[in-house]
N, C-alpha and C. Protein backbone atom coordinates (compact mmCIF):
# COMPACT_ATOMS: atom_id res chain seq x y z
N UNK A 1 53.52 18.23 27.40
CA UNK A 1 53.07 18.44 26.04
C UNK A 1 52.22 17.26 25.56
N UNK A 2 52.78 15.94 25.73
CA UNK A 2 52.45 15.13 25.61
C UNK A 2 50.22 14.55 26.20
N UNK A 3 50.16 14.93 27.28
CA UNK A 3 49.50 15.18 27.90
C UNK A 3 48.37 16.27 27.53
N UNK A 4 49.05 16.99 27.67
CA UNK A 4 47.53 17.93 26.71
C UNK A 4 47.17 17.76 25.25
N UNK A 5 47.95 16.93 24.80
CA UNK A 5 47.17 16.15 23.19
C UNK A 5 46.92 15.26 23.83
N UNK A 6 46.81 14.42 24.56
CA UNK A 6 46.41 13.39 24.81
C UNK A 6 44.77 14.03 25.47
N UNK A 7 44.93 15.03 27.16
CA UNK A 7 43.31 15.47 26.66
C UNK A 7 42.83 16.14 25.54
N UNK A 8 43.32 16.97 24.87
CA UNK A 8 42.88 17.64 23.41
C UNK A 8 41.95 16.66 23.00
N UNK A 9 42.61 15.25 22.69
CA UNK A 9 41.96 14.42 22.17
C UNK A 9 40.72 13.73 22.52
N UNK A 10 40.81 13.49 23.96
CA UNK A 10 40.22 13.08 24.95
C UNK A 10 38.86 12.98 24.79
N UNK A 11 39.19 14.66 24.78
CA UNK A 11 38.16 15.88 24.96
C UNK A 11 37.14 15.34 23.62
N UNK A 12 38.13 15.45 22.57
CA UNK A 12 37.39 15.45 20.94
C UNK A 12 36.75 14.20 20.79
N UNK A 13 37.28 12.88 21.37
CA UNK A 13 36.44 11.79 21.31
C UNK A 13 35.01 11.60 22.03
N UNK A 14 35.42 12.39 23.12
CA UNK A 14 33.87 12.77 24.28
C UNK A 14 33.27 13.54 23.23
N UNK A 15 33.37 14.72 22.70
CA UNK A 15 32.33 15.60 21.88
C UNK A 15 31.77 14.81 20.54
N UNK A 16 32.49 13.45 20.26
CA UNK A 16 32.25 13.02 19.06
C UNK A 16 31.05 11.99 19.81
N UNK A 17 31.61 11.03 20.83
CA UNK A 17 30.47 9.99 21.50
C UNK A 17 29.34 11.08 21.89
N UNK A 18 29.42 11.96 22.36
CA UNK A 18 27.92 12.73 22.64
C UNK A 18 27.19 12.89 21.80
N UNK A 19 27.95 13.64 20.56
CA UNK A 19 27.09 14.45 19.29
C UNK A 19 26.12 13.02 18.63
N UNK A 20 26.93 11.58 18.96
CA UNK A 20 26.47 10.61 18.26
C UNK A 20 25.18 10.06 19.26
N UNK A 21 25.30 9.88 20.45
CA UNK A 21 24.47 9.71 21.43
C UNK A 21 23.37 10.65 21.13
N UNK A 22 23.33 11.89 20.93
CA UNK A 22 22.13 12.97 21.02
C UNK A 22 21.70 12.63 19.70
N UNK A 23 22.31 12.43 18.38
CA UNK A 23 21.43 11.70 17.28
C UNK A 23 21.10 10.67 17.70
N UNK A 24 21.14 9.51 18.10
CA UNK A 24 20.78 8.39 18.25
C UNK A 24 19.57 8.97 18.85
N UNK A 25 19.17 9.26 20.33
CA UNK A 25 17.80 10.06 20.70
C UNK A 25 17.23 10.64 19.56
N UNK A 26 17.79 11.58 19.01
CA UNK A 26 16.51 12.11 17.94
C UNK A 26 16.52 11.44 16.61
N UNK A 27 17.34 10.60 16.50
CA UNK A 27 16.57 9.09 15.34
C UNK A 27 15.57 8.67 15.96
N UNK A 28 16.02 8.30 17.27
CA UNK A 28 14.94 7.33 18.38
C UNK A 28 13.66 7.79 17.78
N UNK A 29 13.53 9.90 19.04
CA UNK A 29 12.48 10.26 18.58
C UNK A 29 11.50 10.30 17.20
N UNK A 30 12.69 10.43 16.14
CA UNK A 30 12.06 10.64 15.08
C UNK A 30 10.81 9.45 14.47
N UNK A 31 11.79 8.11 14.96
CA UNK A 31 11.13 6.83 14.19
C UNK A 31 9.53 6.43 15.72
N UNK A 32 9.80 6.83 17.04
CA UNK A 32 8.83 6.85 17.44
C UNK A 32 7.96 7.25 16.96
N UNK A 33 7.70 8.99 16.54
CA UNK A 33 6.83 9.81 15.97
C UNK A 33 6.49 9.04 14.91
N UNK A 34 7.06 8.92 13.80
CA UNK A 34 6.75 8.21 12.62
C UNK A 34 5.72 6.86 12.72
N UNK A 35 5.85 6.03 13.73
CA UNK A 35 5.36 5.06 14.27
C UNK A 35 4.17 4.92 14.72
N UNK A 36 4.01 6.06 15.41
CA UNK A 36 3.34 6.41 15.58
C UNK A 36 2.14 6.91 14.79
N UNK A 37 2.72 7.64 14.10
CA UNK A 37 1.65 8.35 12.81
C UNK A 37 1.26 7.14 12.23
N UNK A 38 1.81 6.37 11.71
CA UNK A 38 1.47 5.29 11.19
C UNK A 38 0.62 4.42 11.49
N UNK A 39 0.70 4.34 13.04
CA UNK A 39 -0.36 3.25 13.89
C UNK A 39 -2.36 3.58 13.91
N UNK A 40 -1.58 5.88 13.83
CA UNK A 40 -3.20 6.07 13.87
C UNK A 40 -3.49 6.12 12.49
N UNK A 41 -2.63 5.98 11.50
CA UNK A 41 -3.54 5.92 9.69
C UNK A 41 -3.70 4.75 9.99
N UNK A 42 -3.14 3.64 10.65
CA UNK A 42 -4.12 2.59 10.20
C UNK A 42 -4.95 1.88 10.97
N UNK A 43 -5.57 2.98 12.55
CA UNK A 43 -6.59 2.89 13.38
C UNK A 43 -7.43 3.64 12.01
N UNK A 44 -6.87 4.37 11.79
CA UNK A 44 -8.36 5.15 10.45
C UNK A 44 -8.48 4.80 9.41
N UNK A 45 -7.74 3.76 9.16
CA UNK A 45 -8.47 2.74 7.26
C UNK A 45 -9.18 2.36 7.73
N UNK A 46 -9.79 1.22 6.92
CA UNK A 46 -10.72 0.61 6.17
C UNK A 46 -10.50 -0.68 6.96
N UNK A 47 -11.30 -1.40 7.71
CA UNK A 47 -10.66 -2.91 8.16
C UNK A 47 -10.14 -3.69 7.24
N UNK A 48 -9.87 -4.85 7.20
CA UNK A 48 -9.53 -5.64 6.46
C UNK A 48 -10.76 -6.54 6.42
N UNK A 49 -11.90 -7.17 7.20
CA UNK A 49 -12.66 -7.67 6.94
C UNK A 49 -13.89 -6.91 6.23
N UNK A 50 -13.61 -5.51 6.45
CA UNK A 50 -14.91 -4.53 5.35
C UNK A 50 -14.42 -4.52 3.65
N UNK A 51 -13.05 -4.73 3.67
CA UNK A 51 -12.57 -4.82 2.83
C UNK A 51 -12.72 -5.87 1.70
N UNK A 52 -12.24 -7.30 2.55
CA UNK A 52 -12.63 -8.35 2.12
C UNK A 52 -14.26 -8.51 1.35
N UNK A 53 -15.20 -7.79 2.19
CA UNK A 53 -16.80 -7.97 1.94
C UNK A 53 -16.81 -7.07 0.27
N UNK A 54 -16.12 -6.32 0.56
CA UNK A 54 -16.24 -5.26 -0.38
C UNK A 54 -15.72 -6.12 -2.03
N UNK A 55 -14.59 -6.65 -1.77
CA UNK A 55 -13.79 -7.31 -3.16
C UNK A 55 -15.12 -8.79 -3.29
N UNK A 56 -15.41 -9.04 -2.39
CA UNK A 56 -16.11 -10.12 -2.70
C UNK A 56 -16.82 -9.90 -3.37
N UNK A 57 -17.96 -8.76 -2.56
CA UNK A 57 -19.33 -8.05 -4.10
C UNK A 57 -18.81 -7.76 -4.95
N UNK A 58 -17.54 -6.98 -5.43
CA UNK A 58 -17.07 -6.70 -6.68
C UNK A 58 -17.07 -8.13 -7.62
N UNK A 59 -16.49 -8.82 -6.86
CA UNK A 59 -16.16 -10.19 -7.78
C UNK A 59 -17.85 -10.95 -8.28
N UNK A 60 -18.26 -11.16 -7.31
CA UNK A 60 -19.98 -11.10 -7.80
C UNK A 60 -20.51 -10.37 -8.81
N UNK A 61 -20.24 -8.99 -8.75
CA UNK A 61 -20.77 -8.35 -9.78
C UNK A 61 -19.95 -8.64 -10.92
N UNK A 62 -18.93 -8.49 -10.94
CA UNK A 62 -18.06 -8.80 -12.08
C UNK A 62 -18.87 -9.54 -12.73
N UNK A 63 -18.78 -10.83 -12.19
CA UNK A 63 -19.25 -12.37 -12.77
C UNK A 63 -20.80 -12.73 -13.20
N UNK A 64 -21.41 -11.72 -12.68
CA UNK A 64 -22.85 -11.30 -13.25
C UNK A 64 -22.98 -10.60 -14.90
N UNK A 65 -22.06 -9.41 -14.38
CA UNK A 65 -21.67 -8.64 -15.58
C UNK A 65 -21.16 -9.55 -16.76
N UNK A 66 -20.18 -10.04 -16.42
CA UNK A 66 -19.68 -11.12 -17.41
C UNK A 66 -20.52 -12.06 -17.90
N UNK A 67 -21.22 -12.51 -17.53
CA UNK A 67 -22.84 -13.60 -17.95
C UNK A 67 -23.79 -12.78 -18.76
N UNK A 68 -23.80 -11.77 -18.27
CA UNK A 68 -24.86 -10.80 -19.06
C UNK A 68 -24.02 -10.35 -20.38
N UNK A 69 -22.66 -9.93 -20.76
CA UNK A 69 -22.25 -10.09 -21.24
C UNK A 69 -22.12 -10.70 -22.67
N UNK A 70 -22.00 -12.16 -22.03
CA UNK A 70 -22.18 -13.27 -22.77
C UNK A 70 -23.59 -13.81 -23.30
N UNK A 71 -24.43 -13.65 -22.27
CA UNK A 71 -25.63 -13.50 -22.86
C UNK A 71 -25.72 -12.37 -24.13
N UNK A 72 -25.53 -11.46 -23.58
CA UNK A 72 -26.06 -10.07 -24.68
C UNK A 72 -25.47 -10.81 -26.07
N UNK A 73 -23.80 -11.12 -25.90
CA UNK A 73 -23.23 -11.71 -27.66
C UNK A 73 -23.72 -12.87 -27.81
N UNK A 74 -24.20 -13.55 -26.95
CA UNK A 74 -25.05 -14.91 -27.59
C UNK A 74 -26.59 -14.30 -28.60
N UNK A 75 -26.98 -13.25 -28.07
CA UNK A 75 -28.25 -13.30 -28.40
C UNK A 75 -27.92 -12.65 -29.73
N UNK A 76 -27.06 -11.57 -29.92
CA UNK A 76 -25.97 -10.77 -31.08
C UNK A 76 -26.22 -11.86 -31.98
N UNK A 77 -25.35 -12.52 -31.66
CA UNK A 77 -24.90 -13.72 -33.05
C UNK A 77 -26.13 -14.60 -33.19
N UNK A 78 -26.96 -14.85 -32.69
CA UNK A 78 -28.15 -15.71 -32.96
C UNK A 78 -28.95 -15.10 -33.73
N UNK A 79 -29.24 -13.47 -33.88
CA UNK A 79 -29.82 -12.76 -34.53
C UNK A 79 -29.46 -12.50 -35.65
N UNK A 80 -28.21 -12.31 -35.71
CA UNK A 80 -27.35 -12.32 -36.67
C UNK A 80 -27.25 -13.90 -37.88
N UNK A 81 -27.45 -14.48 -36.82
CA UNK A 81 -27.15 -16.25 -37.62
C UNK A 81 -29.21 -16.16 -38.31
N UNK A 82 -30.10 -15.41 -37.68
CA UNK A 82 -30.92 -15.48 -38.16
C UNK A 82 -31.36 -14.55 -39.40
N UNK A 83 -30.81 -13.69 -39.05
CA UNK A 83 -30.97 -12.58 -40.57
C UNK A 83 -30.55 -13.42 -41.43
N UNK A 84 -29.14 -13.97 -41.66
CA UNK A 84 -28.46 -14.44 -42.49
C UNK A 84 -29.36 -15.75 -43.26
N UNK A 85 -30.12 -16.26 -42.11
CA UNK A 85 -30.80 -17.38 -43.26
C UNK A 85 -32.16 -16.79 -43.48
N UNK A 86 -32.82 -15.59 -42.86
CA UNK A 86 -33.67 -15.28 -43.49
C UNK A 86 -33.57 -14.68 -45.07
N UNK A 87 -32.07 -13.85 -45.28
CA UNK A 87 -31.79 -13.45 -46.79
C UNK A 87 -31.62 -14.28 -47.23
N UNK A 88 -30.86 -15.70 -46.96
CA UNK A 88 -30.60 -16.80 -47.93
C UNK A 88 -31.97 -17.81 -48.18
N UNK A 89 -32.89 -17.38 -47.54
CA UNK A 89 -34.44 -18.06 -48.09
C UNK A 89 -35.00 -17.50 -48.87
């Protein structure tokens, strides 16, 4: 009696180490695949040095923009500072 719960059990610990073994493979597989996918999105971005070129002109232009900017309200208020003493003459 003793003995056949003991394989009963046996048995149930083998079906438990397998079922866990055959997930472990298809985690495996899963995170390969995934890894995969991943490797070719980022064979297909954008380099990082096209990238870099790219933020750089932005920042250039920015800083152009911003001068012109400042120009444009310099010239604003100078016109402005000139109306003002042309009515007060």
């Amino acid at each position: 009696m003793d003995d056949d719960r003991i394989n009963v059990h046996r048995n149930h610990v083998g079906i438990i180490v397998w079922s866990d073994v055959l997930m472990l493979f298809f985690l495996q597989d899963m995170a390969s695949f995934k890894i995969a996918t991943l490797q070719k999105t980022r064979e297909d971005s954008v380099p990082y040095s096209e990238l870099e070129a790219a933020n750089k002109q932005y920042q250039e232009l920015t800083e152009k923009y911003r001068d012109l900017l400042e120009k444009s309200n310099s010239m604003v208020a100078n016109n402005e500072h000139s109306a003002t003493l042309e009515v007060s003459e």
